[in-house]
Protein backbone atom coordinates (compact mmCIF):
# COMPACT_ATOMS: atom_id res chain seq x y z
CA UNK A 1 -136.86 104.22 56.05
CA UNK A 2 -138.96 105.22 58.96
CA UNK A 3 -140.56 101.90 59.27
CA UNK A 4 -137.32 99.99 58.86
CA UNK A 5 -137.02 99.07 62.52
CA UNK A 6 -140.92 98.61 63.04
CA UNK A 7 -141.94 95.97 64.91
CA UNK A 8 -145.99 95.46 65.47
CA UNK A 9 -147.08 96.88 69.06
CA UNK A 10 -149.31 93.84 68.90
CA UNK A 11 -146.54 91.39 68.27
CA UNK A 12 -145.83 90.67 71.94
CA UNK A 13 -149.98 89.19 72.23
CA UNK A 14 -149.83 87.31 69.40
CA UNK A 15 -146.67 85.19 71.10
CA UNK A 16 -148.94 85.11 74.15
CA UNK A 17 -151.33 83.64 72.24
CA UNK A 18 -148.77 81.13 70.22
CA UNK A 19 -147.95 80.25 73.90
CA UNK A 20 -151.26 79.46 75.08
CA UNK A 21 -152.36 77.50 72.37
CA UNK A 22 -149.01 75.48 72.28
CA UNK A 23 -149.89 73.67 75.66
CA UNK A 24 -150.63 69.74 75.66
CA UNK A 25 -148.77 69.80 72.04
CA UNK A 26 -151.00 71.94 69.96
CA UNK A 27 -149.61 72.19 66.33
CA UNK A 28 -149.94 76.27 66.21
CA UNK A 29 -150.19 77.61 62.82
CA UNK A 30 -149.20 81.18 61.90
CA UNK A 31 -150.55 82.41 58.77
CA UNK A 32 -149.13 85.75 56.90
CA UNK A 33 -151.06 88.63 55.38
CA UNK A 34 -151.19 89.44 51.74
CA UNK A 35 -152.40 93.03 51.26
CA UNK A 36 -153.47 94.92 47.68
CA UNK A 37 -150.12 97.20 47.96
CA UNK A 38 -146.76 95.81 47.99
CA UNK A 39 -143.48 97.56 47.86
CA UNK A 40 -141.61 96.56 44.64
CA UNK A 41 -145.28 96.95 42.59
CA UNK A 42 -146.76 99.99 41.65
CA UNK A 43 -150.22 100.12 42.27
CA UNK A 44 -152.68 100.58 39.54
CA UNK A 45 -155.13 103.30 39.17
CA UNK A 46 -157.79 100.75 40.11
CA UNK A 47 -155.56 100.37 43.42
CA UNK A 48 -155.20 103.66 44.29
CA UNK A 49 -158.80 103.92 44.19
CA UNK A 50 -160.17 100.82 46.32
CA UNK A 51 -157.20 101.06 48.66
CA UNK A 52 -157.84 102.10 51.97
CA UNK A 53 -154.78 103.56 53.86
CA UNK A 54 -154.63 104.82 57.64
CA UNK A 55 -155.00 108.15 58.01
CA UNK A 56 -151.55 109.30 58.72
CA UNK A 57 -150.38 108.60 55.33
CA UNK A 58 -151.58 108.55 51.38
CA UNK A 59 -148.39 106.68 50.44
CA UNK A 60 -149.18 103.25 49.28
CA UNK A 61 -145.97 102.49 50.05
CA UNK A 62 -145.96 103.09 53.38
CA UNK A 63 -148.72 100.78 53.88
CA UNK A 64 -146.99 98.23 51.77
CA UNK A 65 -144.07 98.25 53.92
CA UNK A 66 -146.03 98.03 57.18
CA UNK A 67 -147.84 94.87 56.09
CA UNK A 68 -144.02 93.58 54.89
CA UNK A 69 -142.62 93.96 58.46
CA UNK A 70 -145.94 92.53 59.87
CA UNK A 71 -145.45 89.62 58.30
CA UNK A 72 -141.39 89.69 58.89
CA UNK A 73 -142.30 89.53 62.45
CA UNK A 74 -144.75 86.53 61.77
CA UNK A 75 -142.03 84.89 59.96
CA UNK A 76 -139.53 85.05 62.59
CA UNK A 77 -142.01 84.61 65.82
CA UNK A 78 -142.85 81.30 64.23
CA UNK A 79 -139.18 80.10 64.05
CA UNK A 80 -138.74 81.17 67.46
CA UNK A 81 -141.67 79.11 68.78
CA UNK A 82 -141.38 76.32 65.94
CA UNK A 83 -144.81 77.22 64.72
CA UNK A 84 -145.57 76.13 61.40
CA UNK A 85 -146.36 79.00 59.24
CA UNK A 86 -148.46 79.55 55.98
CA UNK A 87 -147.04 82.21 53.55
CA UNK A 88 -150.27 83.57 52.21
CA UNK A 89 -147.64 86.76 51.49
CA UNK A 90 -145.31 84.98 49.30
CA UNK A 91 -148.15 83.04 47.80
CA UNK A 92 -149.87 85.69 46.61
CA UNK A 93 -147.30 87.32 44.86
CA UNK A 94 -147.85 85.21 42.03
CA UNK A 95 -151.18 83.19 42.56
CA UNK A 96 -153.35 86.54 43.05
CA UNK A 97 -152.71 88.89 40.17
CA UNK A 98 -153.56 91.14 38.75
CA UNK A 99 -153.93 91.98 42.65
CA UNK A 100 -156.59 94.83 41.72
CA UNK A 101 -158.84 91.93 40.65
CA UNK A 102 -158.72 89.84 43.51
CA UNK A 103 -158.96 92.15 46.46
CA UNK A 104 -162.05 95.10 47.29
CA UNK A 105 -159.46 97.04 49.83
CA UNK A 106 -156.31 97.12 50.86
CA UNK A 107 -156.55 93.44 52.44
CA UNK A 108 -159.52 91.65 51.88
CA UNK A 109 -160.60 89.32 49.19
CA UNK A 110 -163.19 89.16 47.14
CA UNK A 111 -165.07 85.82 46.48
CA UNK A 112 -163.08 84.54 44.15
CA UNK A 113 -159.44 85.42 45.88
CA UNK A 114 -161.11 83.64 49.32
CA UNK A 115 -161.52 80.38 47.02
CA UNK A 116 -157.99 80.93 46.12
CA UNK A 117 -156.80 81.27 49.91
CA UNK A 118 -159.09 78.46 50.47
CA UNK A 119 -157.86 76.07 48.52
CA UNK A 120 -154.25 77.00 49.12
CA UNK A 121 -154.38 76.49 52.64
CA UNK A 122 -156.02 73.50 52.77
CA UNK A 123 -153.06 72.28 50.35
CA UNK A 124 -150.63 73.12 52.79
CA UNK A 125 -152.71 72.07 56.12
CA UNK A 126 -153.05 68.31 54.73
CA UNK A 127 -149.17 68.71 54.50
CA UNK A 128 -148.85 69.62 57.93
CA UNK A 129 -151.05 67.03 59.25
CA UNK A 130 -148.46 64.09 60.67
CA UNK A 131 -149.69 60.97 59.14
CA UNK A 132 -150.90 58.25 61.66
């Protein structure tokens, strides 16, 4: 409950950024962050033990939750801007599992995961591309 009103203290340079590269009619692109822990998932011994968390907490959980309302803000900065946004979060609740295969730490990707990204995004980018 204590992170139910987080917001990111980085949120407000990110929009800057949106911002800046929306000039001249820039097609900005916000992409969301799939992490190792999620919060309806319990993690898996192999988890626990290639997860990094931040040292204020050793609740999975917690860390879960953070990356949840990081990417609640991306999801709702890039309505307010009319960014186009890539789901990587939603994505990878199904297309990356087990998720104790696919990822070393808590968010990055092994080989194999990357590919998966990869190929993912580049699915969705040709979408977004306006045809001439």
């Amino acid at each position: 409950r204590s992170l139910d009103g987080y917001v990111p203290w980085f949120l407000n340079d990110i929009e800057k950024i949106v911002d800046a590269l929306a000039v001249n009619d820039r097609h900005v692109v916000l992409v969301t962050l799939p992490g190792l822990f999620v919060p309806d998932e319990e993690p898996s011994p192999r988890a626990l033990e290639i997860g990094h968390l931040p040292q204020f907490t050793e609740n999975p959980y917690f860390l879960a939750k953070m990356v949840v309302k990081y990417n609640e803000s991306l999801r709702d900065l890039a309505r307010k801007k009319h960014s186009q946004l890539i789901d990587l979060a939603a994505w990878s609740r199904t297309a990356v599992q087990p998720r104790d295969r696919y990822f070393f730490d808590s968010l990055h990707l092994y080989d194999e995961g990357q590919e998966l990204i990869g190929a993912y995004m580049s699915e969705q980018l040709r979408n977004l591309i306006p045809a001439k």
